[in-house]
Protein backbone atom coordinates (compact mmCIF):
# COMPACT_ATOMS: atom_id res chain seq x y z
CA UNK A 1 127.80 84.12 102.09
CA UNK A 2 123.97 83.67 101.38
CA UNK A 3 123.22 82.44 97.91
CA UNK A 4 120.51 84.00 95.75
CA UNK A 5 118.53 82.27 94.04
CA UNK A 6 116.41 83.51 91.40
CA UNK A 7 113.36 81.55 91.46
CA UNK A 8 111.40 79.77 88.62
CA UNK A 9 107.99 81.60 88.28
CA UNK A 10 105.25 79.65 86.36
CA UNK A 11 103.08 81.93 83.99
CA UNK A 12 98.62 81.22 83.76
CA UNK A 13 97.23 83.13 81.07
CA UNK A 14 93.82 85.18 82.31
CA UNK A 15 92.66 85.93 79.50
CA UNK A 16 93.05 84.74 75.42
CA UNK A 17 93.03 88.46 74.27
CA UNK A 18 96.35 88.06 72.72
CA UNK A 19 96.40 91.25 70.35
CA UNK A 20 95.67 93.70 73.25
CA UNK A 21 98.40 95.07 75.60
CA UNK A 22 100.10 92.60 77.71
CA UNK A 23 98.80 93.09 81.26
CA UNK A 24 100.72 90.78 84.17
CA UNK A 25 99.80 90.48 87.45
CA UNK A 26 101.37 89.15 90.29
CA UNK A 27 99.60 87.54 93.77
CA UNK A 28 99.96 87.03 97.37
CA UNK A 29 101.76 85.38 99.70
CA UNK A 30 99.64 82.30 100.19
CA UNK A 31 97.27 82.27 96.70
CA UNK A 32 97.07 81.51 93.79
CA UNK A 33 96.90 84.27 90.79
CA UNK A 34 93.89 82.70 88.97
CA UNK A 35 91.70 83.10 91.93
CA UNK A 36 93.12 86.05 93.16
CA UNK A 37 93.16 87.75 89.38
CA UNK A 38 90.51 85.94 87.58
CA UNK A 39 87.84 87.79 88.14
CA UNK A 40 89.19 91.35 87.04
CA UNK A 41 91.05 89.45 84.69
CA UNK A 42 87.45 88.76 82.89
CA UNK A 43 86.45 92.24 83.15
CA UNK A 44 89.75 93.53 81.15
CA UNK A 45 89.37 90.93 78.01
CA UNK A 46 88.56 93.40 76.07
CA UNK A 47 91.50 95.97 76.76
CA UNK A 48 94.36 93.37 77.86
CA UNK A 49 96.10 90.46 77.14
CA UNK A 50 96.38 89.73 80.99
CA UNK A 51 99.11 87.16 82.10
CA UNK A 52 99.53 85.68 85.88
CA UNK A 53 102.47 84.71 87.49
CA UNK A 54 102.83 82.15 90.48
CA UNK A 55 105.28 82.52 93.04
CA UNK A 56 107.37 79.30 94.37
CA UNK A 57 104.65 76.65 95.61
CA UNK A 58 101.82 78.08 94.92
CA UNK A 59 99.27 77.16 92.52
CA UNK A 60 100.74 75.77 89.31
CA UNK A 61 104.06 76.55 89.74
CA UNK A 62 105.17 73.32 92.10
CA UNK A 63 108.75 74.45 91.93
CA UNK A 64 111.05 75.58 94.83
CA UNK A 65 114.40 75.57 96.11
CA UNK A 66 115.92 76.20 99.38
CA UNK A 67 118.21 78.31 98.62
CA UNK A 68 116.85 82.49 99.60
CA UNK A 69 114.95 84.33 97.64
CA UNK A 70 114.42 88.02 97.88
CA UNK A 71 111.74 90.37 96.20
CA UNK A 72 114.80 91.42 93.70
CA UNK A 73 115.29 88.26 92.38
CA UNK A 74 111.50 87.02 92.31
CA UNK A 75 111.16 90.27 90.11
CA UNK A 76 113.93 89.34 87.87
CA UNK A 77 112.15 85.51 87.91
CA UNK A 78 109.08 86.92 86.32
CA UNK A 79 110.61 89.15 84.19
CA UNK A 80 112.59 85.77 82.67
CA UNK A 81 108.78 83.99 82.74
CA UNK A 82 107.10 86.65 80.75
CA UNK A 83 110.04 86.12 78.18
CA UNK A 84 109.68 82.92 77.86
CA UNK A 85 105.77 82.81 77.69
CA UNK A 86 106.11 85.74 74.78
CA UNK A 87 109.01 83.73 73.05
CA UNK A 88 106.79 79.80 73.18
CA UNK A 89 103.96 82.02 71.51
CA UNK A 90 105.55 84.16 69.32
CA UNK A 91 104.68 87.22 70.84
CA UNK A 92 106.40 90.36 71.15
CA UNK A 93 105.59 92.91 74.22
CA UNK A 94 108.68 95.00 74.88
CA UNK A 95 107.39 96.98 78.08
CA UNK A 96 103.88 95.76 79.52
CA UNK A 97 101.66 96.63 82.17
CA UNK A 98 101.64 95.02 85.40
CA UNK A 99 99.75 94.82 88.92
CA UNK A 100 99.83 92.98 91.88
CA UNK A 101 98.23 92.94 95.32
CA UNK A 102 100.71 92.30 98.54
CA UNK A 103 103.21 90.47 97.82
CA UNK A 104 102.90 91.11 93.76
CA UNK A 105 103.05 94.64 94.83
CA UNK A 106 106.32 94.42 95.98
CA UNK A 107 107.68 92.32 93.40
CA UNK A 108 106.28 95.47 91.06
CA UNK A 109 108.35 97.97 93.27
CA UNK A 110 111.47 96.12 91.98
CA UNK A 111 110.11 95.72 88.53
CA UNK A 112 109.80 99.54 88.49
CA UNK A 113 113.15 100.05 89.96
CA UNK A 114 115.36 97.45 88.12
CA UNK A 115 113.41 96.44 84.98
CA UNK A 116 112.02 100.54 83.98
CA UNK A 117 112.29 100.06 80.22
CA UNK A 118 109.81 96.99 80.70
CA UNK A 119 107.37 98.60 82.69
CA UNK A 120 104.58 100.94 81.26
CA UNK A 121 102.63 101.69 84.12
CA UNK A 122 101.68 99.73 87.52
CA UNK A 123 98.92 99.26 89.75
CA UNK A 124 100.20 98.63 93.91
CA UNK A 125 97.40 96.75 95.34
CA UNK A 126 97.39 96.64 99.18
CA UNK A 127 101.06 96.60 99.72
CA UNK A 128 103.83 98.81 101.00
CA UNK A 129 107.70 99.88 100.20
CA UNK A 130 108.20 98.05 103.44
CA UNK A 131 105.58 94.96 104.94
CA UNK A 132 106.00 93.80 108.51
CA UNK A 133 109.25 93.38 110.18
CA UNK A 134 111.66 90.96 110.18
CA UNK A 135 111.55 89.16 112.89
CA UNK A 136 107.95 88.54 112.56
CA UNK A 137 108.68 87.06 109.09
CA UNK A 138 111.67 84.55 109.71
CA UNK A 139 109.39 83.17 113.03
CA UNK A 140 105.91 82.28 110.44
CA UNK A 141 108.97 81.04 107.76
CA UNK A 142 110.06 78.86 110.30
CA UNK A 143 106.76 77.86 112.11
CA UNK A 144 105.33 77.31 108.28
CA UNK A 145 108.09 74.88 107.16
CA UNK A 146 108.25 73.14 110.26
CA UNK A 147 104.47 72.56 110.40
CA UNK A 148 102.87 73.65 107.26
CA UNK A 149 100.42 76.06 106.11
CA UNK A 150 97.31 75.11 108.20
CA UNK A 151 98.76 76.80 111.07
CA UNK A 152 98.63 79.91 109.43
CA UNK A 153 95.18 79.63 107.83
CA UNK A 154 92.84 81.17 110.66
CA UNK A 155 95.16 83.75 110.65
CA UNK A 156 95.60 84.58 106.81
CA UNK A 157 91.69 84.56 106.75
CA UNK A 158 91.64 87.39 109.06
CA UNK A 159 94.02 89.19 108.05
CA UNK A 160 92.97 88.70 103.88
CA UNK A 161 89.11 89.68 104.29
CA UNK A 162 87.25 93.18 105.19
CA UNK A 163 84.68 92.80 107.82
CA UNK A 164 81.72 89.98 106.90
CA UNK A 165 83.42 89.01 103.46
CA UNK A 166 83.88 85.78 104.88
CA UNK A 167 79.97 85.24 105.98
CA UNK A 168 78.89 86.60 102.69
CA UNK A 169 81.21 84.84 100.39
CA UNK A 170 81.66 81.37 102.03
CA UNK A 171 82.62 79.94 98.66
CA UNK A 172 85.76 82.58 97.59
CA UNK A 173 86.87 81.97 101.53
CA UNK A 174 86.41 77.94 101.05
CA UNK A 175 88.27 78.31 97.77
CA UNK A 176 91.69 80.35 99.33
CA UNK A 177 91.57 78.30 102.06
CA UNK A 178 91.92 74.98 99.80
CA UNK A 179 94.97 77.14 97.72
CA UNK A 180 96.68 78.10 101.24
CA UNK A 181 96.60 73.80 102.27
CA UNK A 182 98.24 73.21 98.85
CA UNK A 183 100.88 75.95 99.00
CA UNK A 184 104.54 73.87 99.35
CA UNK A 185 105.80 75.04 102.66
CA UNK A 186 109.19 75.33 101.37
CA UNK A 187 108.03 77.65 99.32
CA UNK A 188 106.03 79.96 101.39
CA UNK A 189 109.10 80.30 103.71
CA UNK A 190 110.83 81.31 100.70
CA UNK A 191 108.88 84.08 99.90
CA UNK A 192 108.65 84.98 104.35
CA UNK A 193 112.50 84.99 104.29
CA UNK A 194 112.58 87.17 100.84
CA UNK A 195 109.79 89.87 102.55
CA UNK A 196 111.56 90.00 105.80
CA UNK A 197 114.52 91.79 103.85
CA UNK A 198 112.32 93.77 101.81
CA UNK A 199 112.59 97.85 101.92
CA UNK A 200 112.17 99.68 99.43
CA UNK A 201 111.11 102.80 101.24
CA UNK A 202 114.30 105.29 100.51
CA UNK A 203 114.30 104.46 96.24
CA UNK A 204 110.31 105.32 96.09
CA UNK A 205 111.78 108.37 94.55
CA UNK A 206 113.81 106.68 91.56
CA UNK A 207 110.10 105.66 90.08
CA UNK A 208 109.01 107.23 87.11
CA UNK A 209 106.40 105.11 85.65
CA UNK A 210 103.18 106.10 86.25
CA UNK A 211 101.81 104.29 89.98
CA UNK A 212 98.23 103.60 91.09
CA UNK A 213 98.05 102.74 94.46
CA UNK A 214 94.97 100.94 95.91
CA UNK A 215 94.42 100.64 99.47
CA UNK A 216 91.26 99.04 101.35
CA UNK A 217 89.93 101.18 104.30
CA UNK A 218 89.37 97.61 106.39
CA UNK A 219 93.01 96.37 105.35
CA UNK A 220 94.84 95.31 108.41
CA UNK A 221 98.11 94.55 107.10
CA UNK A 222 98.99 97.35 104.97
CA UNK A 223 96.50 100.30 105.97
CA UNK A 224 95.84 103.05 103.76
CA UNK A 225 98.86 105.05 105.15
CA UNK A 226 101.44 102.42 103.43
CA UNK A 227 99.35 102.91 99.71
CA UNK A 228 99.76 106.96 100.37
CA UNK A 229 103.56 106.57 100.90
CA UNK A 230 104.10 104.97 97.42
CA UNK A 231 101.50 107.67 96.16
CA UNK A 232 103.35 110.58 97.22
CA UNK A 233 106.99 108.85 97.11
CA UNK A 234 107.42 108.16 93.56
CA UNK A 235 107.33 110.70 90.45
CA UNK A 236 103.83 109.77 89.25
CA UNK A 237 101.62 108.42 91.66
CA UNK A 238 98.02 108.59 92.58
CA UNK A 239 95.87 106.78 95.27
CA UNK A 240 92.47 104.97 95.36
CA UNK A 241 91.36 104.09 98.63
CA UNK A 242 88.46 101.17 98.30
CA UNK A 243 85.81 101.40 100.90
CA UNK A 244 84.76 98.06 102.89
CA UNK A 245 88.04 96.31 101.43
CA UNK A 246 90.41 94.41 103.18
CA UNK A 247 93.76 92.98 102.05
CA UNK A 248 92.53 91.14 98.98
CA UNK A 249 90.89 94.07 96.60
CA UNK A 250 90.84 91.81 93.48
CA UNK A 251 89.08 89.35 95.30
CA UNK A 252 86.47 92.13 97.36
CA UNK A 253 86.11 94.50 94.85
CA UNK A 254 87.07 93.47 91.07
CA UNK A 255 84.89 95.68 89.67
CA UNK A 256 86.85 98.52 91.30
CA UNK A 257 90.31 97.27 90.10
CA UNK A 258 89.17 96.83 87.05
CA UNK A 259 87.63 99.72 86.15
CA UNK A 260 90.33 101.71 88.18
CA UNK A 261 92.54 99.72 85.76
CA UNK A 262 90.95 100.59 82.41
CA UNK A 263 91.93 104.42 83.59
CA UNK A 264 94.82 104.36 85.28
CA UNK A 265 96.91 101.94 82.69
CA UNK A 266 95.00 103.27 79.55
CA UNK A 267 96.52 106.08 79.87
């Protein structure tokens, strides 16, 4: 019998707002929050309190374990991280708000699903109920921890950027490729093994909260017709499709997100 493991999730505050409504966000496979977040995360100081999460290995958080993960438990790992952040600073946030791009997205399908009386409202960034398949996912878990992240990195830069992103911004690809080299490659399989069992696709319905999904018209891995089947699959959902934008929409476009943010989660 496999043994779950519910992961310890590191928590980076964004932004020092502490007074406004509690924003988290979660990241992608492969990055770290503050560079993925950061720069929305500037844009929102003066409507949210907005708290990142790491996943195993990545960034801050230098903690893994071999035992599997899945997108469940990594949900219920930041749920336990945002408690503990609020409890250290004596702050009380019953339900926040919460987005994430890829891989966060996900982890915000469960939230919505298994944590609903924390959740306010969510933002689904370039993501899908289901991502990939899951064969594809157990081979790059096992070529990563046999050989480490650089063999994925000419790969995750094409896959992460819409067209001529990388030309133009030299320094944000530089910067994510430095945060892939550092990821722990026992914890990036962790998080391949927990998306390779990861569908969602038939409890879209059982959402209630209100859902913005964001799609980029350039993003390869999770095309605009994933965002538009979390649109139209759960209660409340809308789309925003982001011209020009590949996988990484904070990154591309934070102006977008955030001001699609102030909107949709101000509600």
């Amino acid at each position: 019998m496999t043994v779950l493991d519910v992961p310890v999730i590191s928590t980076v505050e964004l932004t020092s707002s502490r007074a406004s409504p509690l924003l988290v966000v979660g990241p992608s496979l492969g990055t770290s929050v503050r560079e993925l977040w950061g720069e929305v995360a500037a844009l929102l100081t003066d409507q949210f309190h907005v708290l990142g999460w790491e996943l195993p290995g990545h960034g801050t958080n230098r903690s893994v374990s071999e035992h599997a993960a899945s997108m469940s438990s990594i949900a219920q790992g930041v749920v336990t991280a945002v408690d503990r952040f609020l409890a250290v600073n004596g702050l009380a946030h019953p339900r926040f708000a919460y987005a994430g791009d890829s891989v966060g997205g996900a982890v915000g399908l469960h939230l919505l699903l298994e944590h609903r009386p924390r959740i306010s409202g969510a933002i689904l960034a370039c993501t899908g109920a289901r991502l990939g398949d899951t064969a594809s996912w157990r081979e790059r878990a096992h070529l990563v921890a046999g050989q480490g992240t650089e063999v994925v990195v000419e790969g995750s830069l094409q896959r992460w950027f819409g067209p001529g992103f990388t030309q133009r911004r030299p320094d944000i690809t530089d910067t994510f490729t430095r945060r892939l080299l550092e990821v722990n490659p026992v914890g990036y399989a962790q998080v391949c093994h927990a998306l390779a069992g990861f569908d969602v696709t038939d409890r879209l319905a059982e959402i209630a909260a209100p859902v913005l999904a964001i799609a980029g018209d350039q993003d390869r891995p999770t095309p605009v017709p994933l965002l538009r089947e979390i649109a139209e699959g759960v209660q409340d959902g809308h789309l925003a499709v982001l011209p020009g934008v590949g996988h990484l929409a904070p990154v591309e476009a934070p102006e977008s997100v955030a001001d699609l943010a102030i909107v949709h989660l101000s509600a």
